[in-house]
N, C-alpha and C. Protein backbone atom coordinates (compact mmCIF):
# COMPACT_ATOMS: atom_id res chain seq x y z
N UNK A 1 -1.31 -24.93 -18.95
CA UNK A 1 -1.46 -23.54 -19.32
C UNK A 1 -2.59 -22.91 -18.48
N UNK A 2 -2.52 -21.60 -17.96
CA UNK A 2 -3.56 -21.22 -17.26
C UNK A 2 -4.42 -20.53 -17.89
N UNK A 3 -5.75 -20.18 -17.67
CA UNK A 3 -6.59 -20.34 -18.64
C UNK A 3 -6.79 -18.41 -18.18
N UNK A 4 -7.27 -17.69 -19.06
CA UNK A 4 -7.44 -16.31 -19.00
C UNK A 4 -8.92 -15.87 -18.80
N UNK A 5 -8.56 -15.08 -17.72
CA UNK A 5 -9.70 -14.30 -17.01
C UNK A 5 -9.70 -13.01 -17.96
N UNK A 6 -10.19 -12.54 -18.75
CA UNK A 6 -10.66 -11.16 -19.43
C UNK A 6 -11.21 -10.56 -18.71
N UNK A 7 -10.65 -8.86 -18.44
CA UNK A 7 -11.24 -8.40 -17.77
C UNK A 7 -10.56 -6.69 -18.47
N UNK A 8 -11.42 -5.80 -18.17
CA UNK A 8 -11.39 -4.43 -19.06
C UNK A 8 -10.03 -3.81 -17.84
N UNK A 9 -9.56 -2.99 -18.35
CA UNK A 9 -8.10 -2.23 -17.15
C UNK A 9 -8.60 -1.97 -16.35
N UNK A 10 -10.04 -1.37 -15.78
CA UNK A 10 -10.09 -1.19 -14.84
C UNK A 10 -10.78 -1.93 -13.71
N UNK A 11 -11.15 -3.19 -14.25
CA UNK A 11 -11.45 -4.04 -13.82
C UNK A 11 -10.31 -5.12 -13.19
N UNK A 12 -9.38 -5.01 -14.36
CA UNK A 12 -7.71 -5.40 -13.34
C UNK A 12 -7.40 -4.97 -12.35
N UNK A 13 -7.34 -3.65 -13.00
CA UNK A 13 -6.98 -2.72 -11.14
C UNK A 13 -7.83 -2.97 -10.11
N UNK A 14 -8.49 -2.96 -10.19
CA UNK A 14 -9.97 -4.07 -9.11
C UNK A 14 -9.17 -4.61 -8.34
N UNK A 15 -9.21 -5.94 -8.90
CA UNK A 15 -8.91 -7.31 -8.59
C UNK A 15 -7.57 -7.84 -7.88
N UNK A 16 -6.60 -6.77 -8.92
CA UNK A 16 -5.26 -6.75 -8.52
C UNK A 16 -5.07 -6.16 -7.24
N UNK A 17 -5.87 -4.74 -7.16
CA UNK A 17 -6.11 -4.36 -5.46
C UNK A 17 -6.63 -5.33 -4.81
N UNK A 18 -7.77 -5.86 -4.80
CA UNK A 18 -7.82 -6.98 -3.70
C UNK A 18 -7.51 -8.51 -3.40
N UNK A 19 -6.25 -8.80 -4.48
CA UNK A 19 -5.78 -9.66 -4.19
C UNK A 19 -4.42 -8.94 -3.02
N UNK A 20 -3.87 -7.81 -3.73
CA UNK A 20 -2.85 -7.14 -2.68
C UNK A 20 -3.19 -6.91 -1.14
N UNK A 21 -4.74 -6.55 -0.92
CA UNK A 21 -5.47 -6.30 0.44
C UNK A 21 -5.24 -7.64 0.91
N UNK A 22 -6.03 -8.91 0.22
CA UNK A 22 -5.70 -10.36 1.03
C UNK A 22 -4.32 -10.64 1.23
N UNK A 23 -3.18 -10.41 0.80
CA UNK A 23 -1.89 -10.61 1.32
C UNK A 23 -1.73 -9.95 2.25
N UNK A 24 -2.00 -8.23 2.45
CA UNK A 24 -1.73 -8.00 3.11
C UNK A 24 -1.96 -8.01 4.52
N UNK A 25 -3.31 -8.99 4.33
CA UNK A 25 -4.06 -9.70 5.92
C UNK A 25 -3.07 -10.91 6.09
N UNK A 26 -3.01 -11.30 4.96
CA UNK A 26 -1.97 -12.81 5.58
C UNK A 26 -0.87 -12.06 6.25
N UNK A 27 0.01 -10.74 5.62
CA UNK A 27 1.33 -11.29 6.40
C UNK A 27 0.67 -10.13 7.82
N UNK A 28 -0.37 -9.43 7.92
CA UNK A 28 -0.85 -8.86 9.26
C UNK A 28 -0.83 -10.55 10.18
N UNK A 29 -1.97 -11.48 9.69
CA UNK A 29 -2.37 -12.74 10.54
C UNK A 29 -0.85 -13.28 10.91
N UNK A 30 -0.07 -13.07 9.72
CA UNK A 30 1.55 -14.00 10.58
C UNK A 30 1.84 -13.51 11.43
N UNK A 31 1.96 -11.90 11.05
CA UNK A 31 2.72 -11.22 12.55
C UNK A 31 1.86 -11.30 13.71
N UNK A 32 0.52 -11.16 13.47
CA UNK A 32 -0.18 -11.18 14.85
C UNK A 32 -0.35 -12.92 15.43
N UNK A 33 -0.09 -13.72 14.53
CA UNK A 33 -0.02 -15.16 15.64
C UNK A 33 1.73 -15.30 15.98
N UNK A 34 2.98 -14.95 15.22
CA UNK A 34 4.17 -14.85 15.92
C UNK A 34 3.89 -14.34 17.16
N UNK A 35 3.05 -12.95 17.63
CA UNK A 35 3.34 -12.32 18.59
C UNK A 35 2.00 -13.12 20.01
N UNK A 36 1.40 -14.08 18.95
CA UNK A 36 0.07 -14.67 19.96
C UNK A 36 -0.68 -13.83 20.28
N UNK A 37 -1.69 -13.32 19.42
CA UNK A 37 -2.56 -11.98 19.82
C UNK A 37 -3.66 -12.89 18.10
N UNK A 38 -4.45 -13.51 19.24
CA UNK A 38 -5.59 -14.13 18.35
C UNK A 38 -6.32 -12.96 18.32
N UNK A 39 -6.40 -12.13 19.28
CA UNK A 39 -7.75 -10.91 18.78
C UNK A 39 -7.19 -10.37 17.78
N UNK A 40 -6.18 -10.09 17.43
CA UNK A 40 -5.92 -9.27 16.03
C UNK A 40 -5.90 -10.45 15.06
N UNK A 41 -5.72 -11.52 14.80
CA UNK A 41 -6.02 -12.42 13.79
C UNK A 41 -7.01 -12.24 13.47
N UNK A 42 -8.30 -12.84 14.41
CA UNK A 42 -9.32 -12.49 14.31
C UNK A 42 -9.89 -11.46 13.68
N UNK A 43 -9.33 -10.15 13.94
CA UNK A 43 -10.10 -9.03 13.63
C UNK A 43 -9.80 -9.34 12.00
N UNK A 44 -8.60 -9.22 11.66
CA UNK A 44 -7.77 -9.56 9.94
C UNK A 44 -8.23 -10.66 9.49
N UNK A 45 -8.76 -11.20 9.94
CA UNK A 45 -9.26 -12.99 9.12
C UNK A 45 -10.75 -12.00 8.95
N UNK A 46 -11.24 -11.22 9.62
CA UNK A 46 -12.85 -10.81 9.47
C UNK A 46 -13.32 -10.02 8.58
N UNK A 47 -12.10 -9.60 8.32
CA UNK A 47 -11.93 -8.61 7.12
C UNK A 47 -12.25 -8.74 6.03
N UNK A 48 -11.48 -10.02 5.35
CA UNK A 48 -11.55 -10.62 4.83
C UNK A 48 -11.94 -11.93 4.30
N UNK A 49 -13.01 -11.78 4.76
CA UNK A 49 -14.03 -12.97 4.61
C UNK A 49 -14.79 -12.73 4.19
N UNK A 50 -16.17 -13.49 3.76
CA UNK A 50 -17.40 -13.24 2.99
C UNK A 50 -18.17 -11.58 2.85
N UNK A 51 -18.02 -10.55 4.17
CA UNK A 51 -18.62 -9.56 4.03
C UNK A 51 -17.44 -8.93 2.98
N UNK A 52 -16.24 -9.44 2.32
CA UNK A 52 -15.62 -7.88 1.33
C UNK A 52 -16.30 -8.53 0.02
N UNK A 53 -16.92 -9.49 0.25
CA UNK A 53 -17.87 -9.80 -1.06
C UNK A 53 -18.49 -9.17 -1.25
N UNK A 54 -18.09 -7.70 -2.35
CA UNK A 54 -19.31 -6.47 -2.75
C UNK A 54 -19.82 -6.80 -4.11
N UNK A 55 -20.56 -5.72 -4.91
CA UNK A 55 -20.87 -5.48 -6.26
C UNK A 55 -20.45 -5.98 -7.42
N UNK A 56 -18.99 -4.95 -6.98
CA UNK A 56 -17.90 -4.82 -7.94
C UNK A 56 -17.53 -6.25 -7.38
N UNK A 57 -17.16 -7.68 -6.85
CA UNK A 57 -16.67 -8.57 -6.84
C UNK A 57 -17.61 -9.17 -7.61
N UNK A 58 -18.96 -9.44 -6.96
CA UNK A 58 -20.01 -9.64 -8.03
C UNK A 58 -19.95 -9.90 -9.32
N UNK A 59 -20.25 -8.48 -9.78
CA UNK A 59 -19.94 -8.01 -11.29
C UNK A 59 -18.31 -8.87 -11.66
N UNK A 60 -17.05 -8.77 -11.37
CA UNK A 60 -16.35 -9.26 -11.36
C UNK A 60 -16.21 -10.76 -11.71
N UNK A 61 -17.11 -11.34 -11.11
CA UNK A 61 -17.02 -12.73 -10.65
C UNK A 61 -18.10 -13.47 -11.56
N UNK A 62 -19.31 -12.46 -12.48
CA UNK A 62 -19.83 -12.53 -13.52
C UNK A 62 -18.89 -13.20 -14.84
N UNK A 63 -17.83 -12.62 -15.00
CA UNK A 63 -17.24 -12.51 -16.33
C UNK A 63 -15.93 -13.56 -15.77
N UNK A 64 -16.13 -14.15 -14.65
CA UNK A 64 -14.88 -15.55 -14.51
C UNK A 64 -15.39 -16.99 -15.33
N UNK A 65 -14.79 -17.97 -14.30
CA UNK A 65 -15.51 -19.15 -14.44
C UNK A 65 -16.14 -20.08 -13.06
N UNK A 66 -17.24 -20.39 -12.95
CA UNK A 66 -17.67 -21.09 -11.75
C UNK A 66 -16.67 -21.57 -10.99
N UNK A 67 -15.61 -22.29 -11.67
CA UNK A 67 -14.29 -22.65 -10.77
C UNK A 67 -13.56 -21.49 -9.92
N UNK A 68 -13.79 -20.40 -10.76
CA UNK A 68 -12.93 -18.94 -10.09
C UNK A 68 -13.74 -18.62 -9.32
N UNK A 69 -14.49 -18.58 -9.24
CA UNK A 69 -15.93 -18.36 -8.27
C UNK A 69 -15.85 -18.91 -6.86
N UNK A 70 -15.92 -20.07 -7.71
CA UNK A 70 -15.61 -21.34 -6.28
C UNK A 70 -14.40 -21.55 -5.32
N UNK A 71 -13.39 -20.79 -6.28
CA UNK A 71 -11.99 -21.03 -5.25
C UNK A 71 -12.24 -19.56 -4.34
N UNK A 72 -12.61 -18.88 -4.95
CA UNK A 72 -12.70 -17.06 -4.47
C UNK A 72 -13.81 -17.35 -3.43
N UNK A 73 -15.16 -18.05 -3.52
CA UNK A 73 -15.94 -17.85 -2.16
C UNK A 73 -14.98 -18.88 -1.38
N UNK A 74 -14.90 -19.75 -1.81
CA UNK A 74 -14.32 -21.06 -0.37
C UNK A 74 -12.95 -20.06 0.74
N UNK A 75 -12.23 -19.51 -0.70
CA UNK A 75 -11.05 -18.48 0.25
C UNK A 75 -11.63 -17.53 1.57
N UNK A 76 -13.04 -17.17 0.56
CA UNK A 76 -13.71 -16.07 1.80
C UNK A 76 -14.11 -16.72 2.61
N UNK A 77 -14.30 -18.14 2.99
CA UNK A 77 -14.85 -18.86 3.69
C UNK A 77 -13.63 -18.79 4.38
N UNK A 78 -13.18 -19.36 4.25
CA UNK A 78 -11.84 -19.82 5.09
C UNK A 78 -10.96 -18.88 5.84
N UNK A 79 -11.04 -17.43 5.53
CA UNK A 79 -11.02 -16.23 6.47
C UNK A 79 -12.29 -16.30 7.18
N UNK A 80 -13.09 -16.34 7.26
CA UNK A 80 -14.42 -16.68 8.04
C UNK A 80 -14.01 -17.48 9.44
N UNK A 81 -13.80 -18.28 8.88
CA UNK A 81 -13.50 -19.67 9.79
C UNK A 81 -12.38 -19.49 10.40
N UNK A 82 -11.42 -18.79 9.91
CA UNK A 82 -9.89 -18.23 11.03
C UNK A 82 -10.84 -17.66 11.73
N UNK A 83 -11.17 -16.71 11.39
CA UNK A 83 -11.65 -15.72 12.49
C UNK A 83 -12.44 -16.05 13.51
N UNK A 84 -13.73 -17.02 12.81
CA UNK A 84 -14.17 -17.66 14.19
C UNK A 84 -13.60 -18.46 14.89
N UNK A 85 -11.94 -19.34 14.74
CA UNK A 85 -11.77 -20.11 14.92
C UNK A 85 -10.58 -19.55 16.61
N UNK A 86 -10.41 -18.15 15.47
CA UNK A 86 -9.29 -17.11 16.32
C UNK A 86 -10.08 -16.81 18.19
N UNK A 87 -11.37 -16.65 17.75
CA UNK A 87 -12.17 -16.15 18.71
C UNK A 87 -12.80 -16.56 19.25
N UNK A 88 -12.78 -17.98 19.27
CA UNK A 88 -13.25 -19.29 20.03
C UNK A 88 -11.89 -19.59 20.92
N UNK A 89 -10.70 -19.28 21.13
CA UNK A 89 -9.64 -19.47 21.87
C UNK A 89 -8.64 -20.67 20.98
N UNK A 90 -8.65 -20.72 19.75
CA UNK A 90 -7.68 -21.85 19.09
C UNK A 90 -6.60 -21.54 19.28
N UNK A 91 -5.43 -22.03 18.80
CA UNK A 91 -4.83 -22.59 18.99
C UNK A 91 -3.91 -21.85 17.79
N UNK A 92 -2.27 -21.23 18.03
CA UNK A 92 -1.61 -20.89 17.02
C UNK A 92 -1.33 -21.49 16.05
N UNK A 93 -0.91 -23.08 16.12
CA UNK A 93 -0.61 -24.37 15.37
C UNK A 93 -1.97 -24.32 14.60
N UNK A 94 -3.07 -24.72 15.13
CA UNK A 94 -4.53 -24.51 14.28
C UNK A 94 -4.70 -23.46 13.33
N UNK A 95 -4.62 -21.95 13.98
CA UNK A 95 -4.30 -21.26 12.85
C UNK A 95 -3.83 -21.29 11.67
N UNK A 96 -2.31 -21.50 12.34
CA UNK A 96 -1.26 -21.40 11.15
C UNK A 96 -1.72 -22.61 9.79
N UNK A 97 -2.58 -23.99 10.87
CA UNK A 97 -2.91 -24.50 9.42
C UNK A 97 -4.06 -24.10 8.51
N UNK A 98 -5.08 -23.61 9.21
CA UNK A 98 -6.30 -23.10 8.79
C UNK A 98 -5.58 -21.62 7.58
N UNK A 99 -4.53 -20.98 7.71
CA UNK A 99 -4.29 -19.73 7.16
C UNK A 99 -2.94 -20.97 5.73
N UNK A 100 -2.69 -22.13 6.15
CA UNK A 100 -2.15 -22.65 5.01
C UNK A 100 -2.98 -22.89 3.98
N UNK A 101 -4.25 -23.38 4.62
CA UNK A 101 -5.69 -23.65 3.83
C UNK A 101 -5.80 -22.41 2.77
N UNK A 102 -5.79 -21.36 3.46
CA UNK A 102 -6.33 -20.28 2.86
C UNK A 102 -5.07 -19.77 1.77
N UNK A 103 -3.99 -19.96 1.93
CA UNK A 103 -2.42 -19.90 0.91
C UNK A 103 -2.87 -21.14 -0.21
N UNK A 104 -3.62 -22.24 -0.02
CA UNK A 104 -3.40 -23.32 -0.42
C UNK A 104 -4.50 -22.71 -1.94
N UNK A 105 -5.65 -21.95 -1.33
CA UNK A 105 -6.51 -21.84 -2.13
C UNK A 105 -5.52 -20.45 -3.42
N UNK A 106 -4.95 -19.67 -2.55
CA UNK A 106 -4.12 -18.46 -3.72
C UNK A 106 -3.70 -19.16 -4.53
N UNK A 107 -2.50 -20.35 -4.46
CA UNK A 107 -2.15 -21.13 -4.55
C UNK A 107 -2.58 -21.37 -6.36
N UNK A 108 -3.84 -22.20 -5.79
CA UNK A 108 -4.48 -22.77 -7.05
C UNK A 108 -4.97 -21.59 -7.97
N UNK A 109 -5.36 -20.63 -7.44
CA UNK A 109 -6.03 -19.99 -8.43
C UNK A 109 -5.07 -19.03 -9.34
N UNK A 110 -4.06 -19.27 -8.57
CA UNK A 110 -2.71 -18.22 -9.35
C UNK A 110 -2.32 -19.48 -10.79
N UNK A 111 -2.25 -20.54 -10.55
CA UNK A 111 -1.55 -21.90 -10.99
C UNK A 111 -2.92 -22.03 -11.86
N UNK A 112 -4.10 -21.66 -12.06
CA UNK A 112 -5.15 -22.16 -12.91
C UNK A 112 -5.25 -20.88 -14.16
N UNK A 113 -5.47 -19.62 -13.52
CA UNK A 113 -5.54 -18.67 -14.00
C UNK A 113 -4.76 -17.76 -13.96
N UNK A 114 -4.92 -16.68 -15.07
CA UNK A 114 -4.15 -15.26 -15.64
C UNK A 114 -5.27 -14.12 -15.58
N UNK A 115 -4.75 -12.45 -15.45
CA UNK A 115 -5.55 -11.74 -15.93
C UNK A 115 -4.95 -12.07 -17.54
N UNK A 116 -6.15 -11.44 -17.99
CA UNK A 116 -5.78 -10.81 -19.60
C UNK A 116 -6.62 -9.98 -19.97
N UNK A 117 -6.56 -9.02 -20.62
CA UNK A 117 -7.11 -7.93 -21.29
C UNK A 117 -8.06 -8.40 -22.37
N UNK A 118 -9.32 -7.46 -22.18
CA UNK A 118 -10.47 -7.98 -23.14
C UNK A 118 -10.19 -7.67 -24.44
């Protein structure tokens, strides 16, 4: 059973927006390594990495559990690390596994946890 994140409506709408923003870098990062254009990976892995860690994630990330915490920074990590990894000259195959890493982490945290209303 997955365990419930409480969080007030507009604190859903939050969250729910930036889980929609991180997809929508993944399927940007697919199309831009199909087409082999690491500078735009790069730029989309940078995005989304440790600097969209604001306030409101903060505050957010107050009212989880250290585990939600922990899967949510390691994810921002791991856009981090595409990006530097994009811009060091890697490798599409490298990517694509480094961006499974980062699916691997949605993954769990979808499969652990729920929103739910306070």
């Amino acid at each position: 059973m997955r365990a419930p994140i409480e969080l007030s409506g507009k604190e859903q709408e939050h969250l729910r927006f930036e889980m929609r923003k991180l997809l929508e870098s993944v399927q940007m990062i697919t199309e831009a390594l199909a087409e082999d254009k690491m500078d735009f990976v790069a730029e989309n892995a940078k995005k989304y990495g440790m600097g969209m860690v604001d306030d409101a994630a903060i505050s957010l990330a107050m009212k989880t559990t250290p585990e939600f915490v922990a899967l949510s920074a390691d994810m921002h990590q791991k856009f981090d690390d595409l990006a530097l990894y994009a811009t060091q000259g890697g490798t599409k195959t490298g990517a694509l596994k480094q961006l499974g890493a980062i699916l691997a982490n949605c993954t769990a945290c979808h499969a652990a946890y729920r929103i739910s209303p306070q």
